[in-house]
N, C-alpha and C. Protein backbone atom coordinates (compact mmCIF):
# COMPACT_ATOMS: atom_id res chain seq x y z
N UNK A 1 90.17 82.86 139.28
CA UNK A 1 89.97 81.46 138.92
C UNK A 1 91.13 80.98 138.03
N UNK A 2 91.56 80.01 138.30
CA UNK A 2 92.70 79.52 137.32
C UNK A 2 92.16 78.29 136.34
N UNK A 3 92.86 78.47 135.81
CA UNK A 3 92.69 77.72 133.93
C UNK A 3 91.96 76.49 134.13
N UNK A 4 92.77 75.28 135.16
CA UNK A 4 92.26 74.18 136.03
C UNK A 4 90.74 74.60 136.09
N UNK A 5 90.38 75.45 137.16
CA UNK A 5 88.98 75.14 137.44
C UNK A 5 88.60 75.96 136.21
N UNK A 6 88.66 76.89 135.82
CA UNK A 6 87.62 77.16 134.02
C UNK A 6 87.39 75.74 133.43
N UNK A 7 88.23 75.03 133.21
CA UNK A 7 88.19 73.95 132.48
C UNK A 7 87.26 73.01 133.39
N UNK A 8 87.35 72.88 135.22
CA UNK A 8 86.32 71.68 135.27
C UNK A 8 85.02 72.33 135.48
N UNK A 9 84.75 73.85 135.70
CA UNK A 9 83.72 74.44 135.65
C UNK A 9 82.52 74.25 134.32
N UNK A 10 83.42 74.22 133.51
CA UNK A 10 82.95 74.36 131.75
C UNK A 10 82.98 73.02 131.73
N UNK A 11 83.41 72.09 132.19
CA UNK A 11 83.22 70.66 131.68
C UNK A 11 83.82 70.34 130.70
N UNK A 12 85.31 70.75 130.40
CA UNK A 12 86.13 70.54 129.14
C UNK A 12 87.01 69.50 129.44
N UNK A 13 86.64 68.46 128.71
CA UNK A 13 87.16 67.20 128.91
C UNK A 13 88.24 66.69 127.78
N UNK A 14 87.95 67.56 126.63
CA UNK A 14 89.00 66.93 125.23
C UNK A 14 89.83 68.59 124.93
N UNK A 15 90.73 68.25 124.32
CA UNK A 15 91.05 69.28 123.29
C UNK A 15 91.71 68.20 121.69
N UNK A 16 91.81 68.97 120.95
CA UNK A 16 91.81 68.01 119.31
C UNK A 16 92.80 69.02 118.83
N UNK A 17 93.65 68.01 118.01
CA UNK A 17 94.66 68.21 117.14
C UNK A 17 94.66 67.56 115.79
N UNK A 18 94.44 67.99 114.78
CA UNK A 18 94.60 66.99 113.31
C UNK A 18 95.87 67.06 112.44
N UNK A 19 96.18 65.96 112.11
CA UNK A 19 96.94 65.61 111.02
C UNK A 19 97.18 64.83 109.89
N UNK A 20 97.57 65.25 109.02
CA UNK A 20 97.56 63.83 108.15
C UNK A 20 98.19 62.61 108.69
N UNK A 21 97.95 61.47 108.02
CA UNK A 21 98.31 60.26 108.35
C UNK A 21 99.89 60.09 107.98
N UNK A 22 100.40 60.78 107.16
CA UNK A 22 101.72 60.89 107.43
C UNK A 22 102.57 60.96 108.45
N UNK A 23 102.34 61.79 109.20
CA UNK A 23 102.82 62.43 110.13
C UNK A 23 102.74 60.82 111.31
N UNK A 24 101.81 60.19 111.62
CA UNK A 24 101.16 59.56 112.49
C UNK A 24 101.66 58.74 113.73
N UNK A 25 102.73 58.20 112.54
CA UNK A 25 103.87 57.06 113.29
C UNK A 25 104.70 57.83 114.36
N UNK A 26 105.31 59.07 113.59
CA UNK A 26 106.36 59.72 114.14
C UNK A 26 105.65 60.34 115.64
N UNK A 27 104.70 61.15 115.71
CA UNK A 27 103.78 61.28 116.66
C UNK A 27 103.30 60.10 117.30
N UNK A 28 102.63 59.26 117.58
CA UNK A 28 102.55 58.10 118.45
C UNK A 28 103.95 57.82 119.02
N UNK A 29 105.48 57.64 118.30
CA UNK A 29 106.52 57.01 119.03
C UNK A 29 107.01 58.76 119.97
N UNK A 30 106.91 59.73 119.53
CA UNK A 30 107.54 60.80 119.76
C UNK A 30 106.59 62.25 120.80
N UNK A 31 105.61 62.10 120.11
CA UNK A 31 104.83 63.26 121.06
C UNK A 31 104.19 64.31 119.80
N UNK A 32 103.95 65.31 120.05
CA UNK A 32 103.44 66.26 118.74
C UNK A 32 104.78 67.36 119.55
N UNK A 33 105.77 67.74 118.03
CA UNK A 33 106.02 68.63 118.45
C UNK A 33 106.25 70.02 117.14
N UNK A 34 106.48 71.25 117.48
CA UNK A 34 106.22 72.21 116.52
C UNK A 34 107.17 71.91 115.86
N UNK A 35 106.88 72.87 114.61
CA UNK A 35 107.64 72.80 112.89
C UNK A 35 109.13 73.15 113.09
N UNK A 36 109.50 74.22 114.15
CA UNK A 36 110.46 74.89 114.32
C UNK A 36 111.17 73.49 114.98
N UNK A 37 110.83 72.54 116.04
CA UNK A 37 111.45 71.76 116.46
C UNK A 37 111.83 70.72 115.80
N UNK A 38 110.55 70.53 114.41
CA UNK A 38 110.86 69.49 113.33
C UNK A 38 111.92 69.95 112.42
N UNK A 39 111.84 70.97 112.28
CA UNK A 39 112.95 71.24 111.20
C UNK A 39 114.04 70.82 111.98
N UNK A 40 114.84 71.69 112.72
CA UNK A 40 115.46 71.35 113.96
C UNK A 40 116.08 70.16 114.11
N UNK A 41 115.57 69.15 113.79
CA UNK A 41 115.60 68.08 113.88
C UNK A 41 115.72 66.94 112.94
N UNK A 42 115.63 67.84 111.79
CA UNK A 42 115.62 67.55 110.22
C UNK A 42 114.54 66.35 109.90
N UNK A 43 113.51 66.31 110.40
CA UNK A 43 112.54 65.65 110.08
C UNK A 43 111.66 66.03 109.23
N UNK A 44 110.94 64.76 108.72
CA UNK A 44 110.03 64.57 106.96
C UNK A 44 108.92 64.67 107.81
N UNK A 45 108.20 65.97 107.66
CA UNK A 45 106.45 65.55 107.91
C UNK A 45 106.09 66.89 106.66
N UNK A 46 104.72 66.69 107.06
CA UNK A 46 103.69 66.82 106.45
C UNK A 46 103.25 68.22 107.33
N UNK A 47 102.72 69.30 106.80
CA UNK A 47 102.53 70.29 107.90
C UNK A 47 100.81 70.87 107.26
N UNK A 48 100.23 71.87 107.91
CA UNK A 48 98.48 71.75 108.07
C UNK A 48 98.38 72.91 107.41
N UNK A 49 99.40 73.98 107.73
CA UNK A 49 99.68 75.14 107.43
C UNK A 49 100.60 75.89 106.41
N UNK A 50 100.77 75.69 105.16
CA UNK A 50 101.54 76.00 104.82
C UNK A 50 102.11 77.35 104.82
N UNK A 51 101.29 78.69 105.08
CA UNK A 51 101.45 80.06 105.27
C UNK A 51 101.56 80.18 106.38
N UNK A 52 100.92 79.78 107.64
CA UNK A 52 101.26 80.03 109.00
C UNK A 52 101.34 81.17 109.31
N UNK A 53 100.28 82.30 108.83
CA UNK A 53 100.69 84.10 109.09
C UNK A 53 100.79 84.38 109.97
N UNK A 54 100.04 83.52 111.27
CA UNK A 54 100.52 84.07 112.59
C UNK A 54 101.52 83.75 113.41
N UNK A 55 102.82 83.36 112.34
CA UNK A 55 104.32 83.94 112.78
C UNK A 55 104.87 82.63 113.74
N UNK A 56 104.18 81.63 114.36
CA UNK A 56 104.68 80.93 115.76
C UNK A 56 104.52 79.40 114.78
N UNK A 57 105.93 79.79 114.72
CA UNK A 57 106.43 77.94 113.98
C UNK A 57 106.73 77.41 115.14
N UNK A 58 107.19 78.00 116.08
CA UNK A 58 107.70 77.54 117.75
C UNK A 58 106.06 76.90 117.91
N UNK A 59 105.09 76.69 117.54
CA UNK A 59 104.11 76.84 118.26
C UNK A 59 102.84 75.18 117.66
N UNK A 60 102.83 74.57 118.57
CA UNK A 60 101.43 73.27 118.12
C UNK A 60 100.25 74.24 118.37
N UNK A 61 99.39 73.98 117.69
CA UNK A 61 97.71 74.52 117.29
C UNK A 61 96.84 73.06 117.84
N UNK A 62 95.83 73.90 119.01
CA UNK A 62 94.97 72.58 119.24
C UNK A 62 93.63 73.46 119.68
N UNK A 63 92.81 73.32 119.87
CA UNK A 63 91.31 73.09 119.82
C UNK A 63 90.39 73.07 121.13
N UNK A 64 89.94 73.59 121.45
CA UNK A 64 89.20 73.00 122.90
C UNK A 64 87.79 72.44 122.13
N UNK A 65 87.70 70.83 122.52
CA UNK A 65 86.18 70.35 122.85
C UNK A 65 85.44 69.84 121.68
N UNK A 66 86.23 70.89 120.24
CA UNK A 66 85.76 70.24 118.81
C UNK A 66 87.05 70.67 118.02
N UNK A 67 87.65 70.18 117.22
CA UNK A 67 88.61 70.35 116.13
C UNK A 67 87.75 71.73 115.54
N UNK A 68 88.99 72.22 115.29
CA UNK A 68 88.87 73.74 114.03
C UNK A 68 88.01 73.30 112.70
N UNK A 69 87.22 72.98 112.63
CA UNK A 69 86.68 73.05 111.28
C UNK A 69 86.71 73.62 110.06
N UNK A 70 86.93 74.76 110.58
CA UNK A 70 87.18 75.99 108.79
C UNK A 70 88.80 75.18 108.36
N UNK A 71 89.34 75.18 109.10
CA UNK A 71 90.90 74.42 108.62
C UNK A 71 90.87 72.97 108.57
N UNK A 72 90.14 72.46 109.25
CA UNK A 72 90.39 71.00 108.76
C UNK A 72 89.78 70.84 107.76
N UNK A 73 88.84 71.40 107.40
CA UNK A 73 88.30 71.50 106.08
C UNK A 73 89.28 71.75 104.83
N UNK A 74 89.31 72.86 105.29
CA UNK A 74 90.68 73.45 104.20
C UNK A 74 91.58 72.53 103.93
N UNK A 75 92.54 72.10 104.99
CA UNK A 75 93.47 70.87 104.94
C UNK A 75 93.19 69.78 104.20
N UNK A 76 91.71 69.31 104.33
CA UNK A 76 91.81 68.33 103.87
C UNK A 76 91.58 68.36 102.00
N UNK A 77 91.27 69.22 101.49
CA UNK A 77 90.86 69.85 100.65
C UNK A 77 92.39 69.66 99.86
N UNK A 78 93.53 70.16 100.44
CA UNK A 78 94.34 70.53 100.21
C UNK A 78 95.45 69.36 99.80
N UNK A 79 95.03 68.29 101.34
CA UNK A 79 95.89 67.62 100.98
C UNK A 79 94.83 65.95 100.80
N UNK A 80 95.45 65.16 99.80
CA UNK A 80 93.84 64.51 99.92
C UNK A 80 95.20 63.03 100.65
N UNK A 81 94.34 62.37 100.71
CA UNK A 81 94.32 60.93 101.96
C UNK A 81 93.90 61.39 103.39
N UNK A 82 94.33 60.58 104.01
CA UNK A 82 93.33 60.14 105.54
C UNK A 82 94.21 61.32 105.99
N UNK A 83 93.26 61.96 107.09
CA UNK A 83 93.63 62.90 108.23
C UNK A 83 93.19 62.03 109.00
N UNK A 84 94.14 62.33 110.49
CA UNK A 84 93.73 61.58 111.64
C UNK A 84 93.17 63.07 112.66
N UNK A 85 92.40 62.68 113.70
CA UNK A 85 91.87 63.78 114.82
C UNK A 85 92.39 62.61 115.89
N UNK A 86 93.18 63.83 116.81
CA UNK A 86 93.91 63.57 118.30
C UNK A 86 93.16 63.91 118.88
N UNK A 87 92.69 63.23 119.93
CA UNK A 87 92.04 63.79 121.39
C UNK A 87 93.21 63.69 122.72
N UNK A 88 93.42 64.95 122.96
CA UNK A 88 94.47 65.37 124.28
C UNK A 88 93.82 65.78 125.55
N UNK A 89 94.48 65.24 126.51
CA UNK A 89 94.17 65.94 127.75
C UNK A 89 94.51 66.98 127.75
N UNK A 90 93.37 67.53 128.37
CA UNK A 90 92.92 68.86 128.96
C UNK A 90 94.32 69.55 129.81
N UNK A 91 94.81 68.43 130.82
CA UNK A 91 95.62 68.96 131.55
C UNK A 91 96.84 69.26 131.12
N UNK A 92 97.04 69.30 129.73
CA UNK A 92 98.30 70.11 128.65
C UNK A 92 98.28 71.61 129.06
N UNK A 93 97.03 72.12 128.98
CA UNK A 93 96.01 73.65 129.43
C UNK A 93 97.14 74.10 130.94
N UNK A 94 97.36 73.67 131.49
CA UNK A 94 98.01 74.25 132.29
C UNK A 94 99.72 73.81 132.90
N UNK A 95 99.67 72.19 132.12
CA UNK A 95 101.30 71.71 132.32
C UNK A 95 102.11 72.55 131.65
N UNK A 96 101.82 72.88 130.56
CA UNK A 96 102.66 73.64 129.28
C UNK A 96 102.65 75.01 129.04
N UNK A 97 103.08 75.50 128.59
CA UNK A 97 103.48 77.25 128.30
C UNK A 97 102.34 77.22 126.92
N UNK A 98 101.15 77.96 127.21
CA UNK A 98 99.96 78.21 126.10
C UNK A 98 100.06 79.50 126.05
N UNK A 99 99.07 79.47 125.25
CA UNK A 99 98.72 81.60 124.84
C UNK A 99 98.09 80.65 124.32
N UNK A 100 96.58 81.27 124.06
CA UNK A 100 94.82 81.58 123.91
C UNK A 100 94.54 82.73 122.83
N UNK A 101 93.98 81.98 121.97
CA UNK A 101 93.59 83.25 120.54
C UNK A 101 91.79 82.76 121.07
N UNK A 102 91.07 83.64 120.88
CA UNK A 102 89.65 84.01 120.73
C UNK A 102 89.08 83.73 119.08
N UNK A 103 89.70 83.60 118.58
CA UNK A 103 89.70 83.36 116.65
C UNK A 103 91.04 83.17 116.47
N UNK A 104 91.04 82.78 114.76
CA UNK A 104 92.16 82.66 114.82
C UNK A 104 93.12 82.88 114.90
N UNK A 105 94.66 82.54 115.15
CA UNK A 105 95.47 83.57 116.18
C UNK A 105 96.59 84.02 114.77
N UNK A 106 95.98 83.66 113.39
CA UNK A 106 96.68 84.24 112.39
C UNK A 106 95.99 85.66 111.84
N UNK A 107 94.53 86.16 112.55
CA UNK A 107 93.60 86.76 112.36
C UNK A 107 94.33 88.09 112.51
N UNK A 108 93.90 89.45 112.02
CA UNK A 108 94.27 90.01 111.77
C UNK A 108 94.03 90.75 113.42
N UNK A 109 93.03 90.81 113.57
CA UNK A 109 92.71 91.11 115.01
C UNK A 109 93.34 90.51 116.37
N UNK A 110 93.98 89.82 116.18
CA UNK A 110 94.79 89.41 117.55
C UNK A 110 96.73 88.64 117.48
N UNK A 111 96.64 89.04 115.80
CA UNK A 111 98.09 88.25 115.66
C UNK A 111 99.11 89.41 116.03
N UNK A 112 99.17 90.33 116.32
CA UNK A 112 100.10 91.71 116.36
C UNK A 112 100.32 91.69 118.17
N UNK A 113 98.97 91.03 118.53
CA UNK A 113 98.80 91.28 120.13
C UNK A 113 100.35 90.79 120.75
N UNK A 114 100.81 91.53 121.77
CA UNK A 114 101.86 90.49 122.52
C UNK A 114 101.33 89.39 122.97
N UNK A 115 102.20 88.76 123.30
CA UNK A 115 102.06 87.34 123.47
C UNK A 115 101.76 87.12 124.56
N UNK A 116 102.44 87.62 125.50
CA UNK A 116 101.83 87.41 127.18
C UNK A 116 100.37 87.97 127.38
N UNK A 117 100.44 89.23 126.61
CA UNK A 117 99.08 89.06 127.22
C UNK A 117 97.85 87.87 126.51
N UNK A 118 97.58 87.01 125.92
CA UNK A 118 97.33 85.76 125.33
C UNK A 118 97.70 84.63 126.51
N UNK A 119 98.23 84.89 127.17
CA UNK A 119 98.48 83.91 128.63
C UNK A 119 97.69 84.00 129.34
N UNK A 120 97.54 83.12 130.27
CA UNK A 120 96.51 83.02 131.48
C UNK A 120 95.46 82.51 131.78
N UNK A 121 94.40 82.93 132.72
CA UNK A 121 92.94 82.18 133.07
C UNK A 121 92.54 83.77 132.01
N UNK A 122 92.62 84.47 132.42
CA UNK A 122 92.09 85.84 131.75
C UNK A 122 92.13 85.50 129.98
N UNK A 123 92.77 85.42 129.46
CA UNK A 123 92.95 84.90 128.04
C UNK A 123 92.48 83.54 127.93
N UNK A 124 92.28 82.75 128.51
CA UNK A 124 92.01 81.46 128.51
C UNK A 124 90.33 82.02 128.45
N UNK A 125 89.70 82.00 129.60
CA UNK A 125 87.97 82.81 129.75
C UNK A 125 87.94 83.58 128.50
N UNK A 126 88.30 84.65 128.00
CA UNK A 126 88.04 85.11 126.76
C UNK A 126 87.95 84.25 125.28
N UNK A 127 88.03 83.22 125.64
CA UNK A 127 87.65 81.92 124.31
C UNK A 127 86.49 81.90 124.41
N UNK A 128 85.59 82.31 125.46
CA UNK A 128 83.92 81.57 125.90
C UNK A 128 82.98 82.90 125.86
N UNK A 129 83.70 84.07 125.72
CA UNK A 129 82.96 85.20 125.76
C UNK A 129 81.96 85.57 124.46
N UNK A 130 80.86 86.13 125.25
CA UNK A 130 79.44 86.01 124.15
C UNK A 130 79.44 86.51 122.82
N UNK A 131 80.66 87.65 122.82
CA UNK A 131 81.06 88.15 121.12
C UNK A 131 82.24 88.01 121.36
N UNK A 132 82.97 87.58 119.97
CA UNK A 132 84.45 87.53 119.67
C UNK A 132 84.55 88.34 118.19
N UNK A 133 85.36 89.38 118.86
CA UNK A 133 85.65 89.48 117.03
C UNK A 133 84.59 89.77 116.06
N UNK A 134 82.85 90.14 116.20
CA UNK A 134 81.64 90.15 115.55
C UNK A 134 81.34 88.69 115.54
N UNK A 135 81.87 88.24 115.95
CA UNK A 135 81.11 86.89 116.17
C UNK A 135 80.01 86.58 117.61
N UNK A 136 78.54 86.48 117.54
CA UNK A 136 78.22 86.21 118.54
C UNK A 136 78.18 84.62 119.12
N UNK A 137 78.08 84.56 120.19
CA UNK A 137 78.15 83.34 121.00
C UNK A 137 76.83 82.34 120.63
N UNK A 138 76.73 81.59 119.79
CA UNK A 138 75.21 81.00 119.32
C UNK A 138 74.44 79.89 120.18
N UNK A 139 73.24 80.20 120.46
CA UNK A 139 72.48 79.51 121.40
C UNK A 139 72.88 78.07 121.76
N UNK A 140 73.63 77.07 120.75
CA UNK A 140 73.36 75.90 120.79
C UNK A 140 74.69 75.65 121.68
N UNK A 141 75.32 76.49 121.97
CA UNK A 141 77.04 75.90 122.65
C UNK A 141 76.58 76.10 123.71
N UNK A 142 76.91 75.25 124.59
CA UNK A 142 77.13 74.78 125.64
C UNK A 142 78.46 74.89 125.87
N UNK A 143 78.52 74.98 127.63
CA UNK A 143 80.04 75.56 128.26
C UNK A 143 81.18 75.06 127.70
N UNK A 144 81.58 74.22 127.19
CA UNK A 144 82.82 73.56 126.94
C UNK A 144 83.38 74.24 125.46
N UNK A 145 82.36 74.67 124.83
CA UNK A 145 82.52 74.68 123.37
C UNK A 145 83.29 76.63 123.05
N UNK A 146 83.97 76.84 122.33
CA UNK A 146 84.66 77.95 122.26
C UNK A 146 83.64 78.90 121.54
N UNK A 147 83.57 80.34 121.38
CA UNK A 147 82.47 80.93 121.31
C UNK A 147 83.08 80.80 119.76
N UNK A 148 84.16 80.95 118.82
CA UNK A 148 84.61 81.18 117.67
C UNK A 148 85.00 79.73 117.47
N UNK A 149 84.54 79.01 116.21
CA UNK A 149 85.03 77.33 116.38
C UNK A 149 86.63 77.19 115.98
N UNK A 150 87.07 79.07 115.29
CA UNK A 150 88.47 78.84 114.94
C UNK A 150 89.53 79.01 116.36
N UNK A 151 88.58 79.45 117.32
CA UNK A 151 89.82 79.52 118.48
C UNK A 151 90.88 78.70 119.08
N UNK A 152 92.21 79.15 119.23
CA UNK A 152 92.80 78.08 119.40
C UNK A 152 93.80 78.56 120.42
N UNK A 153 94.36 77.58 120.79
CA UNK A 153 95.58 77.03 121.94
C UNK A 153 96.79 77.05 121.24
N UNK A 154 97.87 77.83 121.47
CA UNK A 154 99.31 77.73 121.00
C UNK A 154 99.67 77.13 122.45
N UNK A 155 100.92 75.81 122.03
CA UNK A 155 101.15 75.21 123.03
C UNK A 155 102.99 75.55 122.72
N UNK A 156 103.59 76.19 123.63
CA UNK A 156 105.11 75.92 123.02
C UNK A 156 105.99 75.22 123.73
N UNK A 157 105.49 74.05 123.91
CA UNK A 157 106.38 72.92 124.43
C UNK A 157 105.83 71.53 123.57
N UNK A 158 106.71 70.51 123.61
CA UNK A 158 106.48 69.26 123.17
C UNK A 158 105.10 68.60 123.90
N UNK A 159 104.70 67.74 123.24
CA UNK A 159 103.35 67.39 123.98
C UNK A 159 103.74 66.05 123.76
N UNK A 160 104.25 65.38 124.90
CA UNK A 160 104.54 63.45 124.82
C UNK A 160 103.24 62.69 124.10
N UNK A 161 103.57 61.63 124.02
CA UNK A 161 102.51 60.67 123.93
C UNK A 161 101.28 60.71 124.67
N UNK A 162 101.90 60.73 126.09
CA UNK A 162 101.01 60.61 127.35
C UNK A 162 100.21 61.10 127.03
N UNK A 163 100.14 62.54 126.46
CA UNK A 163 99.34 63.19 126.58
C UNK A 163 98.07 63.31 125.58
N UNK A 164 97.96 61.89 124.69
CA UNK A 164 97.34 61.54 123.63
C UNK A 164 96.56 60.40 123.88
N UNK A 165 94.94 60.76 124.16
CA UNK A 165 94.09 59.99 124.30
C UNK A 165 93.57 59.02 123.81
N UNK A 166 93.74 59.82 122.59
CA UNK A 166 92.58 58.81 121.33
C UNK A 166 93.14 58.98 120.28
N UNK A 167 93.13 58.74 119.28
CA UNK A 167 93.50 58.82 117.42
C UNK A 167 92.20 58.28 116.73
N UNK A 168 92.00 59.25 116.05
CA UNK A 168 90.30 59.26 115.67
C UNK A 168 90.60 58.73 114.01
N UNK A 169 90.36 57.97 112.86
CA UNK A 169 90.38 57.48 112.30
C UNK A 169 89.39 57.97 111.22
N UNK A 170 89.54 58.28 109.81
CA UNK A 170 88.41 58.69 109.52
C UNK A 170 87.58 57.24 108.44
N UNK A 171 88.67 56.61 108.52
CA UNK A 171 87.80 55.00 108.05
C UNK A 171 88.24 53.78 108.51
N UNK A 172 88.62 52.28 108.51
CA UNK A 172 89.21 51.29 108.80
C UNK A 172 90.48 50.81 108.28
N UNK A 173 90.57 51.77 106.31
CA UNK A 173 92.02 51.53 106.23
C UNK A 173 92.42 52.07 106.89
N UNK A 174 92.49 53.36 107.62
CA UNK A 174 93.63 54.09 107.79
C UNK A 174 93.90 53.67 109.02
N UNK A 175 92.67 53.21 109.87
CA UNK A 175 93.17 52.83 111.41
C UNK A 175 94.13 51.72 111.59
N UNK A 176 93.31 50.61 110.52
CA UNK A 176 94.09 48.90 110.66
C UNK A 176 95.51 49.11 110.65
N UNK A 177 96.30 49.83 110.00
CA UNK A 177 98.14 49.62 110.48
C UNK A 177 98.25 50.40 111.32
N UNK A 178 97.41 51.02 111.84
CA UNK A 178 98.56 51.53 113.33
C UNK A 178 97.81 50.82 114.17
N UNK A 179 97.02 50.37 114.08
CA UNK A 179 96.03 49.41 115.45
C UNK A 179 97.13 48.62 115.66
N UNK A 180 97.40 47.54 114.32
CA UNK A 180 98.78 46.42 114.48
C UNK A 180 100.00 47.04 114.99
N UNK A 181 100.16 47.99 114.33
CA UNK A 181 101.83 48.52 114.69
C UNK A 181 101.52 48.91 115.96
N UNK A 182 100.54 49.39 116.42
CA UNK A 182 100.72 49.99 118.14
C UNK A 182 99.34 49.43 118.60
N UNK A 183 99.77 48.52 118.81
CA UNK A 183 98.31 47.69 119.85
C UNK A 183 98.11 48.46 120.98
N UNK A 184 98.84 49.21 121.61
CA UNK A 184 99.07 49.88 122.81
C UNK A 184 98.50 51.10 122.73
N UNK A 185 98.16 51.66 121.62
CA UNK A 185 97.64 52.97 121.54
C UNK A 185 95.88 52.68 120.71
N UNK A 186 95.08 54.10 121.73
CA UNK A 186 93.57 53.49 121.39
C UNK A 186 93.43 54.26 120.21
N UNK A 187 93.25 53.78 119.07
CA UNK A 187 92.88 53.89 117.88
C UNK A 187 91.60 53.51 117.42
N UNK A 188 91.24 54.62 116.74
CA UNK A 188 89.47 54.72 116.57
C UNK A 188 89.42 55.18 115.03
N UNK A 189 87.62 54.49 114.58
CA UNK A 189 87.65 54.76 113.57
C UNK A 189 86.07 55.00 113.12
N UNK A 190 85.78 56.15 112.69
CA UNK A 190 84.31 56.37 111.69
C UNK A 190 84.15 54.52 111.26
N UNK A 191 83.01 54.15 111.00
CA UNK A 191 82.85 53.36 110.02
C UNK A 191 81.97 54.11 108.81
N UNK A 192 81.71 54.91 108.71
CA UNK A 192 81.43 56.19 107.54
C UNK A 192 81.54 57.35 108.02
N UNK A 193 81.20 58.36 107.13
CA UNK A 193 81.08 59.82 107.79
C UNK A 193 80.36 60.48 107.21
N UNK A 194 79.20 59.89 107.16
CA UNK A 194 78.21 60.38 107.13
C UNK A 194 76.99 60.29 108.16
N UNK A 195 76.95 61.78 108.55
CA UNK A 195 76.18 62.34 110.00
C UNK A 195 77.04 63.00 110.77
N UNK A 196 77.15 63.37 111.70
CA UNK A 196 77.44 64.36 112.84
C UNK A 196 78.55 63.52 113.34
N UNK A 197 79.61 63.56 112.81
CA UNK A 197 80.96 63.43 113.45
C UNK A 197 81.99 64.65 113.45
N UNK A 198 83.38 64.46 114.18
CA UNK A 198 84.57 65.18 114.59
C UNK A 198 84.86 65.72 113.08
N UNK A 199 84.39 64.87 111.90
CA UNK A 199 85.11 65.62 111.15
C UNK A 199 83.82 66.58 110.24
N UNK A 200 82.97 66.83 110.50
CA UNK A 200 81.74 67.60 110.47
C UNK A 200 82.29 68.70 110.41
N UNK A 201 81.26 69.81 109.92
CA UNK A 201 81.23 71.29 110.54
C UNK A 201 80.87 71.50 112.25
N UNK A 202 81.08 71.99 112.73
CA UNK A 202 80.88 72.56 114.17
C UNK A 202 79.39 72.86 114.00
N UNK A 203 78.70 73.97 113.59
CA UNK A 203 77.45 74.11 113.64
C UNK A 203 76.64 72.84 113.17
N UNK A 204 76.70 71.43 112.19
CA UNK A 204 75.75 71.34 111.91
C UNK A 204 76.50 69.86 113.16
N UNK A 205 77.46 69.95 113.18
CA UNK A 205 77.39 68.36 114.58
C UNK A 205 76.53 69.30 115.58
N UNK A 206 76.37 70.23 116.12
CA UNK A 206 76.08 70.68 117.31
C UNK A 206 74.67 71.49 117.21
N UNK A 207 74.42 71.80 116.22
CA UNK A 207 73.60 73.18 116.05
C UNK A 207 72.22 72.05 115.86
């Protein structure tokens, strides 16, 4: 089975990327691309990670179906003003050069792994498997949802605009200047956050 049909089998329709609102502008005109390419490039952002132990600055971090929670948490903790949540097509999953962590891919248990083997439908299916890592698979997920909520997608190519669905907002200041500055891009926004939203824990939006 290839990655394509896992994904329309499972019914995976989003994958999520967060950032601060810093970052925001440059991403909407440019695409999301990794740290190694920002430096590169001598560009001012804002980064999620400041330790990054699992080695791949070459590398964007994204999400199948719900944003990482243990880290956006953290992040935001860390850095305080508005974070924004990206919703990307799915079909990044197979346009682009990925590798597939089962947890997180800075984890001690899978960051040493080579990298190819982290490629594929085979590594891709092992995100959904019933234990990861001592983690079991908990009753309430449904197919789309990753069995570890830290699992993630290393993407090592640029990801255009195109490939950016939504911009999730976590109130109305933060949405109102880029709504104006980019009428063209769908920009969304909490009107509170309180209850079961994207920027929730995973278990208690779902569980």
């Amino acid at each position: 089975m290839t990655i394509q049909e896992i994904v329309q089998q499972r019914n995976i329709t989003k994958l999520f990327h967060f950032t601060h609102s810093d970052n925001l502008a440059s991403i909407i005109e440019s695409g999301l691309l990794s740290r190694s390419d920002l430096d590169a490039e001598g560009d001012d952002y804002s980064f999620n990670d400041s330790e990054r132990i699992d080695g791949h600055l070459d590398a964007i971090c994204l999400s199948v179906s719900f944003p990482n929670a243990k880290m956006f948490y953290k992040c935001r903790m860390l850095k305080p003003g508005n974070w924004v949540i990206l919703e990307i097509d799915p079909s990044v999953l197979w346009d682009k050069d990925c590798a597939f962590y089962p947890t997180n891919a800075a984890s001690n248990n899978v960051r040493l792994n080579d990298l190819e083997l982290m490629k594929g439908a085979e590594a891709f299916s092992a995100l959904f498997a019933n234990e990861v890592y001592g983690t079991t698979r908990e009753d309430y997920l449904t197919d789309q949802y990753t069995t570890d909520v830290q699992a993630e997608v290393l993407v090592f190519e640029q990801i255009d605009p195109s490939y950016i669905v939504k911009y999730i907002h976590p109130n109305k200041d933060s949405y109102k200047p880029f709504k104006e500055k980019y009428p063209q891009t769908n920009q969304r926004y909490y009107a509170n956050l309180n209850g079961k939203t994207l920027f929730s824990q995973r278990h208690y939006c779902l569980g």
